[in-house]
Protein backbone atom coordinates (compact mmCIF):
# COMPACT_ATOMS: atom_id res chain seq x y z
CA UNK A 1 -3.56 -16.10 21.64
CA UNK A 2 -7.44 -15.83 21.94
CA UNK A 3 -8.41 -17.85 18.35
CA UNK A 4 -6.67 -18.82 15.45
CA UNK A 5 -8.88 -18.43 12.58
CA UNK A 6 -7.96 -19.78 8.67
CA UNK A 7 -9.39 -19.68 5.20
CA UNK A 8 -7.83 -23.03 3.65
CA UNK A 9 -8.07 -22.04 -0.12
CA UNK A 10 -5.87 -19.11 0.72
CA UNK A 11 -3.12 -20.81 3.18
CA UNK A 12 -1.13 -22.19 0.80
CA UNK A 13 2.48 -20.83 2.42
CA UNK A 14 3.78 -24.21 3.52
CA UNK A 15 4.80 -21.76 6.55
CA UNK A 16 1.70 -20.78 7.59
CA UNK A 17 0.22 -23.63 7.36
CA UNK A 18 2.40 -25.75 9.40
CA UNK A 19 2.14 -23.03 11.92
CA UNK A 20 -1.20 -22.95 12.00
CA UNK A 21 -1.08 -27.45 12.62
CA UNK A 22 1.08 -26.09 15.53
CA UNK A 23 -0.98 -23.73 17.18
CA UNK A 24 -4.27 -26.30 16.64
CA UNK A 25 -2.37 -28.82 18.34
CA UNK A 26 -0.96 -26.71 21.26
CA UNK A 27 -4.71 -26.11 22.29
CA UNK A 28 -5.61 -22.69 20.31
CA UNK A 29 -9.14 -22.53 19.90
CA UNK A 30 -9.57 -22.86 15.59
CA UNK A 31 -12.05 -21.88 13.08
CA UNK A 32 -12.35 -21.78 9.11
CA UNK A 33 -13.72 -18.58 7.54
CA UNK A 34 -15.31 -18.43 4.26
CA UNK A 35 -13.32 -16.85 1.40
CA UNK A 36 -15.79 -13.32 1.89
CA UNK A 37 -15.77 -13.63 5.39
CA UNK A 38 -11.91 -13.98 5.44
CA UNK A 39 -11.43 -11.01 3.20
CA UNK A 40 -14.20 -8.73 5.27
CA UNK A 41 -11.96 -9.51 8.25
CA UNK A 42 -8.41 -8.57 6.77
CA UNK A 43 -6.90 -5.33 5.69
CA UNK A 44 -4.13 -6.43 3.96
CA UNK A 45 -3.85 -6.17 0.34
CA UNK A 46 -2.74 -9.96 -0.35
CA UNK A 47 -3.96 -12.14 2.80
CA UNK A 48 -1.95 -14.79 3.84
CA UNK A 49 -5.32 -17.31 4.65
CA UNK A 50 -4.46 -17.04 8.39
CA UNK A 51 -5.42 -14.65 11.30
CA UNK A 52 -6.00 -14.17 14.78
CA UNK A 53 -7.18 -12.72 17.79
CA UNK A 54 -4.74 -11.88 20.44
CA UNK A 55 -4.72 -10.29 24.10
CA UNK A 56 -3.61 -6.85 24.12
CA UNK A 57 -1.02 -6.81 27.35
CA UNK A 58 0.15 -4.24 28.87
CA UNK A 59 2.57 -3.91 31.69
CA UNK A 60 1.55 -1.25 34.73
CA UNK A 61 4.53 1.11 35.48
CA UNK A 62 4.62 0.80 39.26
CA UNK A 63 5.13 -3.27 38.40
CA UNK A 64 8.21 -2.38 36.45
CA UNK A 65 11.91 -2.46 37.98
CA UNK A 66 14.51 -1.30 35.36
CA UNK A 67 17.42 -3.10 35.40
CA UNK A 68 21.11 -1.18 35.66
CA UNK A 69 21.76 -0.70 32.00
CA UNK A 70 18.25 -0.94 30.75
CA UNK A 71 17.31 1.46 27.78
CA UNK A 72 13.82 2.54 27.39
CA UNK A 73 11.86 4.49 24.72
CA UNK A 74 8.39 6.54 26.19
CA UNK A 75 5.80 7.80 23.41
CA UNK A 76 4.02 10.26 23.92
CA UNK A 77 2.16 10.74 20.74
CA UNK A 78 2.51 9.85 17.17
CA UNK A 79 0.21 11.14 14.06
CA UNK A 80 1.07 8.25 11.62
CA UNK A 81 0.59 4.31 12.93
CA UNK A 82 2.81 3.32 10.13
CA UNK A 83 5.11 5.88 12.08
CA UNK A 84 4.41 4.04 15.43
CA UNK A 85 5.09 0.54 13.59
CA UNK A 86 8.51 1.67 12.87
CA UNK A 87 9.35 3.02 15.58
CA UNK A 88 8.87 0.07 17.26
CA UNK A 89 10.59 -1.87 14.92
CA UNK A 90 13.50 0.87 15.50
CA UNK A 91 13.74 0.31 19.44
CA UNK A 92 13.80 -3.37 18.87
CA UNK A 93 16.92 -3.27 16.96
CA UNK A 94 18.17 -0.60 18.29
CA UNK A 95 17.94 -2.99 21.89
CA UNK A 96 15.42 -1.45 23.91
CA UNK A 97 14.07 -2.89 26.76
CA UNK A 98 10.53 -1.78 26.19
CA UNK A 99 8.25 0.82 25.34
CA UNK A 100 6.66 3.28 27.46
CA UNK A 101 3.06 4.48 26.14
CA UNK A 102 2.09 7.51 27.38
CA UNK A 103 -1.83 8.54 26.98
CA UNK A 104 -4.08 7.72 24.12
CA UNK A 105 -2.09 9.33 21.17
CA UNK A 106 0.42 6.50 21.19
CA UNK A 107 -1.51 3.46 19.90
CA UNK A 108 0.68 0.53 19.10
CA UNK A 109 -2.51 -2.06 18.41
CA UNK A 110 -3.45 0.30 15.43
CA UNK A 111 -3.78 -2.18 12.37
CA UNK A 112 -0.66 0.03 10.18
CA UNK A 113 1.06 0.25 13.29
CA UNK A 114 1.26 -3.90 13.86
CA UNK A 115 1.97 -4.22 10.31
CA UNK A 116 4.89 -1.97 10.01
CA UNK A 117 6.33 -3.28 13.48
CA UNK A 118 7.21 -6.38 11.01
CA UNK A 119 6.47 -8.66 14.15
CA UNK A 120 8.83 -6.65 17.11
CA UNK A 121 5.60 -5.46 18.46
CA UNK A 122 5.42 -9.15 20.07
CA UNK A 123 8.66 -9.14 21.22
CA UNK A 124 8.91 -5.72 22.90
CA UNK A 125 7.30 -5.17 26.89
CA UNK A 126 4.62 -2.55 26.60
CA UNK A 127 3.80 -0.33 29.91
CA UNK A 128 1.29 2.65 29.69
CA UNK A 129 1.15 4.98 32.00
CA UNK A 130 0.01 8.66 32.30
CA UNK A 131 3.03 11.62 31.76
CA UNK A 132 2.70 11.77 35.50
CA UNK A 133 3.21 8.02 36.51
CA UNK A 134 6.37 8.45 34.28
CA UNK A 135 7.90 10.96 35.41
CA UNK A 136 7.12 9.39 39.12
CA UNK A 137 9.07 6.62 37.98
CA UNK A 138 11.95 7.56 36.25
CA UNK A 139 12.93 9.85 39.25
CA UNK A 140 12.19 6.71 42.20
CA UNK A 141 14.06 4.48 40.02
CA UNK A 142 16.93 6.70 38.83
CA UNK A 143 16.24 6.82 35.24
CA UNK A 144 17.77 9.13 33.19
CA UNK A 145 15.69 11.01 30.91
CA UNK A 146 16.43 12.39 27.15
CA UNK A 147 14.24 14.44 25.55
CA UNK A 148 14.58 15.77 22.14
CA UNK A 149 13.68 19.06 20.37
CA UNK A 150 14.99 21.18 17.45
CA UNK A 151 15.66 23.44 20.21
CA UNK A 152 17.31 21.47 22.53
CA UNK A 153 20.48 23.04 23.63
CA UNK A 154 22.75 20.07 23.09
CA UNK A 155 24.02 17.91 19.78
CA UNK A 156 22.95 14.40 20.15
CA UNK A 157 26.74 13.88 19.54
CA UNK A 158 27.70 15.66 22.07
CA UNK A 159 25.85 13.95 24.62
CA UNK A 160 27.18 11.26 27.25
CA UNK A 161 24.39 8.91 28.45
CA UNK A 162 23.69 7.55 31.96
CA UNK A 163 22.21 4.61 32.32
CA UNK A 164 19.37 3.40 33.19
CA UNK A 165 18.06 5.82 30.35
CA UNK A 166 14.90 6.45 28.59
CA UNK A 167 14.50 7.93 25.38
CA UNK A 168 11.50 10.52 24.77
CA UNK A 169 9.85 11.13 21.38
CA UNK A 170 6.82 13.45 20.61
CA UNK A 171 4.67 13.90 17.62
CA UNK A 172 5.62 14.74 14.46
CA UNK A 173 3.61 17.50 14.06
CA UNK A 174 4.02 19.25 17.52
CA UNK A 175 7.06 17.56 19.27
CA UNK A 176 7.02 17.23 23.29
CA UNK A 177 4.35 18.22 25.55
CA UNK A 178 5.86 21.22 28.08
CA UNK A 179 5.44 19.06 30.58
CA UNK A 180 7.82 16.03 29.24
CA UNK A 181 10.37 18.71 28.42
CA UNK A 182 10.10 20.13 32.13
CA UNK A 183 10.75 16.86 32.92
CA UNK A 184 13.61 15.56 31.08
CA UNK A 185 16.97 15.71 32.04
CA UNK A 186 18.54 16.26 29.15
CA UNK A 187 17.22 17.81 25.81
CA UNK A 188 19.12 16.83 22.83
CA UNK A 189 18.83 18.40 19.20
CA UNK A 190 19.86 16.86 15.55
CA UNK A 191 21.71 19.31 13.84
CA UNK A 192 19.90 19.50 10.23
CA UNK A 193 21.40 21.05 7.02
CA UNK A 194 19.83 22.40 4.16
CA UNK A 195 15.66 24.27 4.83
CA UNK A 196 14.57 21.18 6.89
CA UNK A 197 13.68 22.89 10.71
CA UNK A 198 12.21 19.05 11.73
CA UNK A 199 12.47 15.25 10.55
CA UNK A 200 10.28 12.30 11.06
CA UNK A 201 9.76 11.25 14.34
CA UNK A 202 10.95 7.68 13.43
CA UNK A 203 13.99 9.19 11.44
CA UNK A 204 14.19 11.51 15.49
CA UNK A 205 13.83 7.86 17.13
CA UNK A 206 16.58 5.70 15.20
CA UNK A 207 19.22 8.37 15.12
CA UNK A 208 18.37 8.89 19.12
CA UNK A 209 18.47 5.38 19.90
CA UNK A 210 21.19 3.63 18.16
CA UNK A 211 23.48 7.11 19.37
CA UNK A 212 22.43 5.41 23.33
CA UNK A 213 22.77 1.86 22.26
CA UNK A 214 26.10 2.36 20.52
CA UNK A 215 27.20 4.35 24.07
CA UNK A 216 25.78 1.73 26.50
CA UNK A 217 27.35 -1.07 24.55
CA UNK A 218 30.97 0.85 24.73
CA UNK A 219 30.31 0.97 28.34
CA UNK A 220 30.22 -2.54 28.99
């Protein structure tokens, strides 16, 4: 954390503010906005009277090792950052190791994005890397990777997982790049009922990743 920053007549969660007596007295830099200040600075539609500015980290893919059973979800692009936010949410719960974002269309600091993450964007490891440097990596280190499409030839159901894995998901509006699907290993498909050809790509990203989590835990 960079700066903690507070406007006092607002902070009145007994929460917040003993967090932000903790953070003062751990050594984060502190300052006190003015009430129009404050509100110029946040988007939210009721502001809690505390904010601040943090380092946005990012791991390098050629400094990452995955461990045996590791699971692992890769971006490549998503329209909506309230879509990103819960997908990130999604992998948390789901137990992912981290998050793989790949190029500029998968931006996790986007200010919907952090809020719909409901706080798991702090406690996820973020790499980016280009669609390259992935696929480098998943074949040196023997990851396993899923793609998904409406096409794909298999039902997520159907599939058996091999670990370590890493779960692709594409944008809403156009899916994976040809070169991600090239590259998987495996392309699963969600059978759909009724007129729907397509669901949400955090919808795509739960069903996917709770299917491998529920496997990997059966393994152990």
């Amino acid at each position: 954390m960079e700066l903690l920053f507070v406007e006092p007549s607002v902070l009145s969660n007994p929460f917040g503010q003993k967090l932000a007596r903790r953070l003062r007295h751990s050594g984060v830099p502190g300052i006190q906005l003015a009430s129009a200040l404050y509100r110029d600075f946040s988007l939210a539609a009721e502001p809690q009277g505390i904010g601040a500015v943090l380092r946005q980290e990012c791991s390098a893919i050629a400094n990452v090792k995955p461990a045996r059973d590791s699971l692992w979800l890769a971006v490549e692009s998503v329209d909506l950052p309230g879509n990103m936010g819960t997908i990130i949410r999604t992998a948390e719960a789901a137990g992912v190791t981290g998050i793989i974002l790949l190029g500029p269309g998968a931006d996790p600091w986007d200010p919907a994005c952090v809020r719909a993450s409901m706080g798991s964007l702090f406690s996820l490891r973020l790499v980016r890397c280009t669609n390259q440097e992935f696929t480098a990596w998943a074949r040196f280190n023997g990851v396993a990777v899923v793609g998904s499409s409406p096409n794909g030839l298999l039902d997520f159901k159907a599939f058996r997982g091999r670990w370590p894995a890493a779960v692709l998901i594409g944008s809403e509006r156009q899916g994976l790049s040809e070169q991600l699907l090239e590259a998987s290993d495996f392309i699963l498909r969600i059978p759909m009922h009724g007129r729907c050809d397509s669901i949400n790509a955090a919808v795509a990203a739960g069903v996917l990743l709770f299917e491998m989590s529920s496997q990997r835990s059966a393994t152990h």
